[in-house]
Protein backbone atom coordinates (compact mmCIF):
# COMPACT_ATOMS: atom_id res chain seq x y z
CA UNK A 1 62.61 -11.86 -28.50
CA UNK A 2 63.84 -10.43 -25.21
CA UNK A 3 66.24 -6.97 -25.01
CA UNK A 4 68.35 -5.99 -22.31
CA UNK A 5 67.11 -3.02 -20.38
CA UNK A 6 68.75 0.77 -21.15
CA UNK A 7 72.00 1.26 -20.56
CA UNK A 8 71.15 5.13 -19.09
CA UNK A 9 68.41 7.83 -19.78
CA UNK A 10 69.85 8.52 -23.05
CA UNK A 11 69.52 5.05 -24.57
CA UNK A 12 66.30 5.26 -23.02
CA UNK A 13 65.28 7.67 -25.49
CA UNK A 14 66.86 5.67 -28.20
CA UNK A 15 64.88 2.85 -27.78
CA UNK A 16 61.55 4.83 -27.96
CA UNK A 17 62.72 7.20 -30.65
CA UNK A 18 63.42 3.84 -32.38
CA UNK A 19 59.81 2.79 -32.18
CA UNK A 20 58.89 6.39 -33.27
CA UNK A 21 57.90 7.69 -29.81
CA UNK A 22 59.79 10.79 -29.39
CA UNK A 23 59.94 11.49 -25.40
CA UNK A 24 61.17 14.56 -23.48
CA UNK A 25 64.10 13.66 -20.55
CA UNK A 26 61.52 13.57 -17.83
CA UNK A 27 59.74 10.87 -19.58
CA UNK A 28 62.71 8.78 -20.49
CA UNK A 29 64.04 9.41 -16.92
CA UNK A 30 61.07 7.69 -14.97
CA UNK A 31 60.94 4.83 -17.66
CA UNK A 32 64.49 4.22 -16.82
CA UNK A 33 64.33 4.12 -13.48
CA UNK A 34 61.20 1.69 -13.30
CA UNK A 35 63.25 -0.64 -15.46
CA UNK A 36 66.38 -0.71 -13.44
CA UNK A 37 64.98 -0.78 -9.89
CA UNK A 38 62.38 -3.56 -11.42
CA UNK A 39 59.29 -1.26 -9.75
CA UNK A 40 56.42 -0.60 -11.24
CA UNK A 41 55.23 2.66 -12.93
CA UNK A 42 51.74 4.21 -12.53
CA UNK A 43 50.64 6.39 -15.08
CA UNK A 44 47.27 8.29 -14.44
CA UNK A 45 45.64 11.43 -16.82
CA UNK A 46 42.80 11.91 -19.26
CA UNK A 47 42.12 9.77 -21.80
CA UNK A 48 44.07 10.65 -24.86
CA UNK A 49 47.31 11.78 -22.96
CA UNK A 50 49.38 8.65 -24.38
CA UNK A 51 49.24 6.25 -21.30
CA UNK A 52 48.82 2.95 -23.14
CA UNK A 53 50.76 4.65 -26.09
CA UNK A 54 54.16 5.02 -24.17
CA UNK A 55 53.45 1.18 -22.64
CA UNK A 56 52.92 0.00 -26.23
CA UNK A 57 55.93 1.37 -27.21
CA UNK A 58 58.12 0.46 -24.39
CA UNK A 59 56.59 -3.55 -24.97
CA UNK A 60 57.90 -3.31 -28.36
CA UNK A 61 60.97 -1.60 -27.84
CA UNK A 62 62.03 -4.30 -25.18
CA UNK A 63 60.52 -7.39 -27.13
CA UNK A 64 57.78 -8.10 -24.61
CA UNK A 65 53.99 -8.81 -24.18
CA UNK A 66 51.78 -5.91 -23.54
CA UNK A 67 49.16 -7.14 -21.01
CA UNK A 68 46.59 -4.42 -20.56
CA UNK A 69 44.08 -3.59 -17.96
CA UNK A 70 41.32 -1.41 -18.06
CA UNK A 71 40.42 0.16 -14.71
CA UNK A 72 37.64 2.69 -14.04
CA UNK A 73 34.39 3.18 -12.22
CA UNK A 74 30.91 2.24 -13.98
C-alpha cells in the first residue's frame, strides 16, 4: 500500500521515527527533498554507517519495494 510523500521536514521525521529510525534534521532534510523534487539520493560511507538501514526504513515508511544493489570493486 502506497503513502503520500511528507508534508515538510518535520513529518519527515515522523514517518521514520514511526518505523523506529530516529534521524537528526539534516537527515530528514535531504530525504525530504529527494522525495519532493523526485531526484535521486546517493548515500556513500563505511559499511555499518546505516545506508541500507535509512532506505529500509524509508521503503516501509512509504509502503514501497526496497530494490537493492550492491556495488563495489572485487
Amino acid at each position: 500500500m502506497d503513502t503520500d510523500f511528507p508534508a515538510d521536514i518535520a513529518a519527515t521525521q515522523a514517518l521514520l521515527a514511526a518505523q523506529g529510525y530516529i534521524a537528526d534534521r539534516s537527515l530528514a532534510t535531504v530525504l525530504f527533498l529527494s522525495l519532493t523534487l523526485g531526484r535521486p539520493l546517493f548515500l556513500e560511507g563505511e559499511a555499518g554507517v546505516g545506508k541500507t538501514e535509512i532506505a529500509k526504513v524509508l521503503a516501509d515508511g512509504l509502503g514501497r519495494h526496497l530494490l537493492r544493489l550492491q556495488c563495489y570493486e572485487g
